[in-house]
N, C-alpha and C. Protein backbone atom coordinates (compact mmCIF):
# COMPACT_ATOMS: atom_id res chain seq x y z
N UNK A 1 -17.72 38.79 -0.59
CA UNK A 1 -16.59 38.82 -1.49
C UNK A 1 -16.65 40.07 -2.34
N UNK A 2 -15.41 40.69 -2.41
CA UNK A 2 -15.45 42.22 -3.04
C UNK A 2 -15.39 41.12 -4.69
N UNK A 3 -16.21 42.28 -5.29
CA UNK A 3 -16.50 42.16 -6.67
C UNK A 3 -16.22 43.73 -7.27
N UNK A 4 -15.43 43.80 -8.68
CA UNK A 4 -14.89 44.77 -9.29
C UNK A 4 -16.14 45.26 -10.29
N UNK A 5 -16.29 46.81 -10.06
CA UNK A 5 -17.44 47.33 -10.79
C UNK A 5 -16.95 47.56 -12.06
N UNK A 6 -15.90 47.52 -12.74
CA UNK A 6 -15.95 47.58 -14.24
C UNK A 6 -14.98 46.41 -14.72
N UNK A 7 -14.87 45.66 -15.60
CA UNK A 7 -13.82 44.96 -16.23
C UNK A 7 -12.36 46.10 -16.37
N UNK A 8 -11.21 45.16 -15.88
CA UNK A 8 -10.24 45.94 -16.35
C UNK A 8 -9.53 45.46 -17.62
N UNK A 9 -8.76 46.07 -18.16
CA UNK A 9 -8.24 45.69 -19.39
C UNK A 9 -7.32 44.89 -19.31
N UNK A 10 -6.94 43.94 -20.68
CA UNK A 10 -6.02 42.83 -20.40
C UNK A 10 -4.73 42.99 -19.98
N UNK A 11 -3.79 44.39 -20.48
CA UNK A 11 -2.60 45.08 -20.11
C UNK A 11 -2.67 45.16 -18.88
N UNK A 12 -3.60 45.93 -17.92
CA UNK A 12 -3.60 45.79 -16.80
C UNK A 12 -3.66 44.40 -15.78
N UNK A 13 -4.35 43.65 -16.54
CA UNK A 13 -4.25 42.33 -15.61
C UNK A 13 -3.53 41.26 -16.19
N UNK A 14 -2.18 41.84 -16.95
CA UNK A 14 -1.64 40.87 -17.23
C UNK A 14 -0.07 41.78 -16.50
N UNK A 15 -0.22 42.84 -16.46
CA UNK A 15 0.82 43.84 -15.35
C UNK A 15 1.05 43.40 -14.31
N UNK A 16 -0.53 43.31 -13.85
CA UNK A 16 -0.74 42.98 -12.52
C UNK A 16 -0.09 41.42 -11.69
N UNK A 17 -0.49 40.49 -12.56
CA UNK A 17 -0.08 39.00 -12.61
C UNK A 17 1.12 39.10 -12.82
N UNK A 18 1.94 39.73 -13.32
CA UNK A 18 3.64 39.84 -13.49
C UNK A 18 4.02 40.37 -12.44
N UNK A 19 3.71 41.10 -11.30
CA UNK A 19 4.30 41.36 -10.58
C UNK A 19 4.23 40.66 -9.45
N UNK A 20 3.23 39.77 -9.40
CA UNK A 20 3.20 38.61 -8.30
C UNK A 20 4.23 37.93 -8.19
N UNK A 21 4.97 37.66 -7.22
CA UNK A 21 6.38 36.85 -6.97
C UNK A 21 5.77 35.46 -5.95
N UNK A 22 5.95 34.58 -5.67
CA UNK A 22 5.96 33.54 -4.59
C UNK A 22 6.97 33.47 -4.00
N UNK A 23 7.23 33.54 -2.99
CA UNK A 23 8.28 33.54 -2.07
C UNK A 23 8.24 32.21 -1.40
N UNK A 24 9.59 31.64 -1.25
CA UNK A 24 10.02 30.38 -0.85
C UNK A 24 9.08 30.21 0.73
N UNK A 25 9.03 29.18 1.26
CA UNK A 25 9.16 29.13 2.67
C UNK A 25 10.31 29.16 3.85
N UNK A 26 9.79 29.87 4.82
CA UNK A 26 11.25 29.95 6.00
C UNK A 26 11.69 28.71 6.59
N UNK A 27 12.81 27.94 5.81
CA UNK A 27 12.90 26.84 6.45
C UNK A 27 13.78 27.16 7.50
N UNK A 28 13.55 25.85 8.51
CA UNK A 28 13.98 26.52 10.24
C UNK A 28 14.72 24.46 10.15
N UNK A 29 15.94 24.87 10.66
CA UNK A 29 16.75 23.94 10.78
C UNK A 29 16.38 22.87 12.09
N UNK A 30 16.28 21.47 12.12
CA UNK A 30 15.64 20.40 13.18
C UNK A 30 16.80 19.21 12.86
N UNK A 31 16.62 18.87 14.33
CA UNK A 31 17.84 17.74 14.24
C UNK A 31 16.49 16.53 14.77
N UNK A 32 16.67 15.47 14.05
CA UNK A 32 15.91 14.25 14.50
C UNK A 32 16.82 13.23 13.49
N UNK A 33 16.92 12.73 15.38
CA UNK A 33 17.62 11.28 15.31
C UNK A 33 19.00 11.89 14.97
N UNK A 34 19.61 12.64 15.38
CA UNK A 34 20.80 13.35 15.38
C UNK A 34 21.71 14.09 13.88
N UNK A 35 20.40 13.96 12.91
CA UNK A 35 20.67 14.83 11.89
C UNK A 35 19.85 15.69 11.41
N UNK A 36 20.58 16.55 11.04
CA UNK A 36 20.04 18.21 10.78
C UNK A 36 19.49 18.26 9.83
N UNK A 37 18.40 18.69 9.78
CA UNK A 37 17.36 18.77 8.54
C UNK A 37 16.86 20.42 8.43
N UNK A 38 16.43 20.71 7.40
CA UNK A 38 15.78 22.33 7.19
C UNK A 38 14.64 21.86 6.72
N UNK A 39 13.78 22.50 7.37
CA UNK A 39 11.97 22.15 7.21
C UNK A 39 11.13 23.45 7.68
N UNK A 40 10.20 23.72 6.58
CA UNK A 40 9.47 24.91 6.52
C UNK A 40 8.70 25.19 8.35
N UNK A 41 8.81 26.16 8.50
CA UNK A 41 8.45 26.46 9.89
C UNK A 41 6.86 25.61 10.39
N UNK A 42 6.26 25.35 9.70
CA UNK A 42 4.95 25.09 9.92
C UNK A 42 4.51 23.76 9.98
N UNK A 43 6.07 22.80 9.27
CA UNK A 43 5.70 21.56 9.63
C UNK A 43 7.11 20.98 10.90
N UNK A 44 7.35 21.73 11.69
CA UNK A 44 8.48 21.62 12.57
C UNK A 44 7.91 20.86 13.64
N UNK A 45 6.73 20.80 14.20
CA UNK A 45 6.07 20.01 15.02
C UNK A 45 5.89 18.69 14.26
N UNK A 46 4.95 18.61 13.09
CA UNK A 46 4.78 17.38 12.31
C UNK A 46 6.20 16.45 12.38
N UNK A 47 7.34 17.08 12.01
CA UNK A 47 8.40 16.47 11.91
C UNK A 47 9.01 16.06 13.57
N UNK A 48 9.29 16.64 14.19
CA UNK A 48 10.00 16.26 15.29
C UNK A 48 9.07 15.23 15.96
N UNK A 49 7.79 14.96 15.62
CA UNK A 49 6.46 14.00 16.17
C UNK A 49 6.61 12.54 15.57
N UNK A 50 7.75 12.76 14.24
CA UNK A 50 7.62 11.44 13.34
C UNK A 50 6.60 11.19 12.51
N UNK A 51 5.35 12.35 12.25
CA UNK A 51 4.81 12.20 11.33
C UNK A 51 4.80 12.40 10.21
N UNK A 52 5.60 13.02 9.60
CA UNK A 52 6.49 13.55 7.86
C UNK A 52 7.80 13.27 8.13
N UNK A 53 8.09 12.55 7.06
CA UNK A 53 9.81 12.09 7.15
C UNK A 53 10.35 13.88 6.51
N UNK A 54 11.64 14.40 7.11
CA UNK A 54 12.33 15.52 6.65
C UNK A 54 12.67 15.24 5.13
């Protein structure tokens, strides 16, 4: 694990943390049981299997 050789200052790591955004997930549209649902790409198997309700 990289480790930082000097402390940075609080301005800087409070800059830094502000510019972090989270970005939504790509939901990808699934029809089960003949209605259309939008569900994040990664649980598109889980769902069409019947194991997470949409």
């Amino acid at each position: 694990m990289a480790v930082p050789k000097r402390r940075l200052s609080r301005a800087n790591t409070r800059h830094r943390r502000a510019r972090w955004k989270a970005t939504p997930p790509d939901l990808v549209p699934v029809v089960v049981d003949g209605t259309r649902h939008l569900v994040p790409r990664r649980l598109v198997a889980a769902v069409q299997r019947g194991m997470v309700q949409p």
